[in-house]
Protein backbone atom coordinates (compact mmCIF):
# COMPACT_ATOMS: atom_id res chain seq x y z
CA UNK A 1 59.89 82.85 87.72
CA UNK A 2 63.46 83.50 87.48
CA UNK A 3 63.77 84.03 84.06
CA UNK A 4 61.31 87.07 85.06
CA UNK A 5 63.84 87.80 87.59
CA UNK A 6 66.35 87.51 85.48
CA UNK A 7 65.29 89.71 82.52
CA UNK A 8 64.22 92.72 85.22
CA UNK A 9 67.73 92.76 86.86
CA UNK A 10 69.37 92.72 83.69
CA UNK A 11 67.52 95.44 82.48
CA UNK A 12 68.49 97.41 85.91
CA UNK A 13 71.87 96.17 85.42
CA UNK A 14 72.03 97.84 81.38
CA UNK A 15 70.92 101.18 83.26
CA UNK A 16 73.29 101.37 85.87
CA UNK A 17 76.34 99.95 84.45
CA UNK A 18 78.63 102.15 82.20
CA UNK A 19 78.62 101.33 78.98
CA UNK A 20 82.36 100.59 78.64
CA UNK A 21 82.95 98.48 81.12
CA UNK A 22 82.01 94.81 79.79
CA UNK A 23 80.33 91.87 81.84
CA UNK A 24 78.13 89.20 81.69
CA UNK A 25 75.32 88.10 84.25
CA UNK A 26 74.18 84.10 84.19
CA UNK A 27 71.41 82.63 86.16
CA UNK A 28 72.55 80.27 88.79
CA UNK A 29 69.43 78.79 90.39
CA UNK A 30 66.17 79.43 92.19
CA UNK A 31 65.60 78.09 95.67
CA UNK A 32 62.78 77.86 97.81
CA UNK A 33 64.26 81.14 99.09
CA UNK A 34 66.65 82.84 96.69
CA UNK A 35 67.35 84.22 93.63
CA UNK A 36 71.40 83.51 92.51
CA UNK A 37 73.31 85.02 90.19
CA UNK A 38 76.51 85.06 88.72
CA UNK A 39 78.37 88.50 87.54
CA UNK A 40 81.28 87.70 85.52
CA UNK A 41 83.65 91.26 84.63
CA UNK A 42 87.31 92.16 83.91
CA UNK A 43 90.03 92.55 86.54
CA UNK A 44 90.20 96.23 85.81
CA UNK A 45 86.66 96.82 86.58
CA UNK A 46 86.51 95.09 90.13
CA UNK A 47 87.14 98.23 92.67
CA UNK A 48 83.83 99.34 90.35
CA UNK A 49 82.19 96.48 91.80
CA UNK A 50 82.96 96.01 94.73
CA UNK A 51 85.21 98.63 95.75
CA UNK A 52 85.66 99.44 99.46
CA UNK A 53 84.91 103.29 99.41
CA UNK A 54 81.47 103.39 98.32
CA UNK A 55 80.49 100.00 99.85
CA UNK A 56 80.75 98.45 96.30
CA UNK A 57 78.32 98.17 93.60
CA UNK A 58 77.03 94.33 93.87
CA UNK A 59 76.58 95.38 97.81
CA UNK A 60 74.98 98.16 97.40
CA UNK A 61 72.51 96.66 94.48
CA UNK A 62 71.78 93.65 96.08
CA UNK A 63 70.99 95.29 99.38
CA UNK A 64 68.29 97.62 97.33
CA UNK A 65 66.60 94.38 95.92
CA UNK A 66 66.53 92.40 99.11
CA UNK A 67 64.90 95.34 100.94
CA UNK A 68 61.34 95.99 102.12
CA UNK A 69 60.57 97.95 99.39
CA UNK A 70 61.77 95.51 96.43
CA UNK A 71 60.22 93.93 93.91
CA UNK A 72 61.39 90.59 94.37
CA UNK A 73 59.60 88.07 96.45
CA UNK A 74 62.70 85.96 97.21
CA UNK A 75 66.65 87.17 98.33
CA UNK A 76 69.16 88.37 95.22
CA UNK A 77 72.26 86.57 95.26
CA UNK A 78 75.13 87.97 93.35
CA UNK A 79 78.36 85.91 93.09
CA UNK A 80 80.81 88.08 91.33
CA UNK A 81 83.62 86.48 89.29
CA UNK A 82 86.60 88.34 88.14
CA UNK A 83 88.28 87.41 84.85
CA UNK A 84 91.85 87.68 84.98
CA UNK A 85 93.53 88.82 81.58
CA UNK A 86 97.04 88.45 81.46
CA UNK A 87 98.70 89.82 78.26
C-alpha cells in the first residue's frame, strides 16, 4: 500500500512544486499507523519548504493529507533533509 501512497503524493508533489527547484522524495516505511517519507532538496530552497511566514510547505502539505478530508487511511510523515552544497 505504500507504494500507492507513494506514487499519489509524488504526483501531488510534481504539481505543486516549481519546476526549478530540484528534490527528491524516498519512501521510508509503513507502520501500523503511518506513512514516512523522506524529502531531500538544496539549501537554497529550504525557507520554500519550510519557511516561517507561510507556515512552510511540508507543514502545510502534510497537515492537508492527515486531515479529515484526506485520502490516506494512515498519518503522512515528511522528514525533510537539506543538502548542503558548498562550492
Amino acid at each position: 500500500m505504500i507504494q500507492d501512497v507513494f506514487k499519489t503524493f509524488e504526483r501531488i508533489l510534481k504539481d505543486i512544486i516549481p519546476k526549478e527547484i530540484l528534490y527528491v522524495l524516498k519512501q521510508k516505511y509503513e507502520t501500523d499507523k503511518t506513512y514516512e517519507f523522506i524529502l531531500v532538496i538544496e539549501e537554497k530552497n529550504e525557507d520554500f519548504f519550510k519557511g516561517k511566514k507561510n507556515e512552510g510547505f511540508i507543514e502545510a502539505i502534510t497537515n492537508l493529507c492527515n486531515s479529515e478530508v484526506s485520502i490516506f487511511s494512515k498519518k503522512i510523515i515528511i522528514d525533510l533533509e537539506v543538502l548542503e552544497l558548498h562550492v
